[in-house]
Protein backbone atom coordinates (compact mmCIF):
# COMPACT_ATOMS: atom_id res chain seq x y z
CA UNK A 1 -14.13 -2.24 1.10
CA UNK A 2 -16.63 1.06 1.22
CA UNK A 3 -18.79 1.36 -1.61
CA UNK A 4 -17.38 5.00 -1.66
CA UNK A 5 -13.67 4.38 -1.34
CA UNK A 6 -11.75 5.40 -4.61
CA UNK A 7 -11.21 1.87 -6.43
CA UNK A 8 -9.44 0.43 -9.13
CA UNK A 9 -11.53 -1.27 -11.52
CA UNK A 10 -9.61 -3.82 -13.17
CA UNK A 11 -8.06 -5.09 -9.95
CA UNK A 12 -10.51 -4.44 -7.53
CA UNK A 13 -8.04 -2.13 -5.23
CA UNK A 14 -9.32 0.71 -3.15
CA UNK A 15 -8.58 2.21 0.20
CA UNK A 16 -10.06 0.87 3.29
CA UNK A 17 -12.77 3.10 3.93
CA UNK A 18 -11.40 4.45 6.98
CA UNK A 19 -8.52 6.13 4.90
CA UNK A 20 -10.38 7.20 1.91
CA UNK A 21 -12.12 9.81 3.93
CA UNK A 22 -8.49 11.31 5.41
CA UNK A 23 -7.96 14.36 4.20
CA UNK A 24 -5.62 14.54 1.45
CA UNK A 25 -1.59 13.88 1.98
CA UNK A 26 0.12 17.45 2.02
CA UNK A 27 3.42 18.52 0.07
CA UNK A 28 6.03 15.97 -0.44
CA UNK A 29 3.65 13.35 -0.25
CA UNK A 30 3.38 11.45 -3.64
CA UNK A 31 -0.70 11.54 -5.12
CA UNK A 32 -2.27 8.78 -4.98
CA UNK A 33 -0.26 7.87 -1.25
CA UNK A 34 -1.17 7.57 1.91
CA UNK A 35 0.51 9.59 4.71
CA UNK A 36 0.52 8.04 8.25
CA UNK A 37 3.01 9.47 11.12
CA UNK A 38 4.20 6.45 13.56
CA UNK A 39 1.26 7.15 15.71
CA UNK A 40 -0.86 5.66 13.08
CA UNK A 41 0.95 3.12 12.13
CA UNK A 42 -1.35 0.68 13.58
CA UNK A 43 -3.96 1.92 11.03
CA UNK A 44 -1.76 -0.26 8.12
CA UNK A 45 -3.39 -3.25 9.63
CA UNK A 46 -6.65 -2.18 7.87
CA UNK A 47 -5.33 -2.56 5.05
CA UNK A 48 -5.36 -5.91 2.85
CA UNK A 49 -2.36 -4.91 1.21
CA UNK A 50 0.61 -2.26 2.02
CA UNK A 51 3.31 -1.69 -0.43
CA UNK A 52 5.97 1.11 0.25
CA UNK A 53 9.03 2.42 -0.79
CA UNK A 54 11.72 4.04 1.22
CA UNK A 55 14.52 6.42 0.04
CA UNK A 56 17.12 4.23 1.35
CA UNK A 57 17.62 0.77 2.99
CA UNK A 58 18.08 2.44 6.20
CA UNK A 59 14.74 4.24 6.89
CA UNK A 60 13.22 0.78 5.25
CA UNK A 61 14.98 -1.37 8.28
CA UNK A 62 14.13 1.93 10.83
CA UNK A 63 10.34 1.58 9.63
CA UNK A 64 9.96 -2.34 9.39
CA UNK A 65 11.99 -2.59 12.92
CA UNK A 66 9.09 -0.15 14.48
CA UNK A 67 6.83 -2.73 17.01
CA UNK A 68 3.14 -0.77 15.87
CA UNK A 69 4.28 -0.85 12.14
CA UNK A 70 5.52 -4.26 12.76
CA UNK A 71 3.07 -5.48 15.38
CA UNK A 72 0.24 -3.83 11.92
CA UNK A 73 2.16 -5.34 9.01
CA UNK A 74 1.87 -8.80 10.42
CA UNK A 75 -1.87 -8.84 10.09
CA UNK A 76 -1.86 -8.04 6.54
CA UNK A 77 0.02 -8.37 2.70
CA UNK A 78 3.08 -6.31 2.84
CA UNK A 79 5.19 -5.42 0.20
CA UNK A 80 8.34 -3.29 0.18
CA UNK A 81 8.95 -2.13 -3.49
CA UNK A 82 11.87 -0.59 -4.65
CA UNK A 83 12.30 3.25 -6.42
CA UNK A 84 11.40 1.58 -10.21
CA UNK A 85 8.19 0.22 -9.09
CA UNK A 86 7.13 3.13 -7.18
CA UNK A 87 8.02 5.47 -10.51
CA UNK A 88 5.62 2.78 -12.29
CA UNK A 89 3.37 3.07 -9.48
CA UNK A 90 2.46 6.32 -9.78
CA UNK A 91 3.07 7.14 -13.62
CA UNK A 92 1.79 3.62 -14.96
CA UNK A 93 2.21 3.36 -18.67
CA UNK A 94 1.70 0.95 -21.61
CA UNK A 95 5.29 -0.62 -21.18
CA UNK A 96 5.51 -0.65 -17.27
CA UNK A 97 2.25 -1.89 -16.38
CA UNK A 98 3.11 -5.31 -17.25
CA UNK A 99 6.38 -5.31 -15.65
CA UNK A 100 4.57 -3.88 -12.67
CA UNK A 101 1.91 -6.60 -12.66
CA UNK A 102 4.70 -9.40 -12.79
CA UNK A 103 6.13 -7.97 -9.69
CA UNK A 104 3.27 -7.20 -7.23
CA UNK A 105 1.65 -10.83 -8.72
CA UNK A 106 2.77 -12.80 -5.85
CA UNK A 107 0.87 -10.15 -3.07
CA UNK A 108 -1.44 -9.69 -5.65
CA UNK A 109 -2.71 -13.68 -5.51
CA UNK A 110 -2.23 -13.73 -1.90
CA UNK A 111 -4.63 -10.97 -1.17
CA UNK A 112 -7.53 -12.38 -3.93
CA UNK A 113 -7.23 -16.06 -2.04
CA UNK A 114 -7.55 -14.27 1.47
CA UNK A 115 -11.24 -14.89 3.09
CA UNK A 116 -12.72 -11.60 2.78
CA UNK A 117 -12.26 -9.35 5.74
CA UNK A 118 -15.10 -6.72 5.48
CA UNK A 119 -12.36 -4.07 5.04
């Protein structure tokens, strides 16, 4: 990853360089998210990780069943979370942070043991 992409420091996470200079997401677009329309779904493969949520099981089978976002999420760590860990996600506290951490571990480890890739 960019030395300028925004980064966590305790667990290394950032944004692949190539989306931390998108402009920002617009209304109805969660902070701290990434907005892509279908036509840059191909873009997730830049990614090391991808975690989403979907408002219901329908539009998460409609987006995984897409060949680019399928074709893209096949080359990296995806992660479909569900609406709890998206609220922790995004308003992390003392109590849910752990929680959190238990369930993204699994990705979590895979991505850290994955050769670099110069992302």
């Amino acid at each position: 990853m960019g030395d300028t992409a925004p980064r966590n420091p305790e667990l290394g996470l950032g944004l692949p360089p190539t989306f931390a200079t998108d402009p920002p997401a617009g209304d109805g677009v969660a902070p701290g998210t990434v907005a892509l329309s279908y036509e840059e779904a191909g873009r997730l493969a830049e990614a090391d990780l991808v975690v989403m949520s979907f408002p219901t099981a329908a539009d998460r089978r409609r987006f995984e069943g897409d060949p680019v976002v399928a074709r893209a999420l096949s080359r990296t760590t995806y992660v479909p979370i569900g609406l709890d860990e998206a609220i922790a996600l995004q308003a992390p506290n003392v109590v849910s942070t752990g929680w959190l951490l238990d369930r993204l571990r699994p990705a979590l480890e895979r991505v850290a043991a994955a050769p670099a890739t110069g992302r």
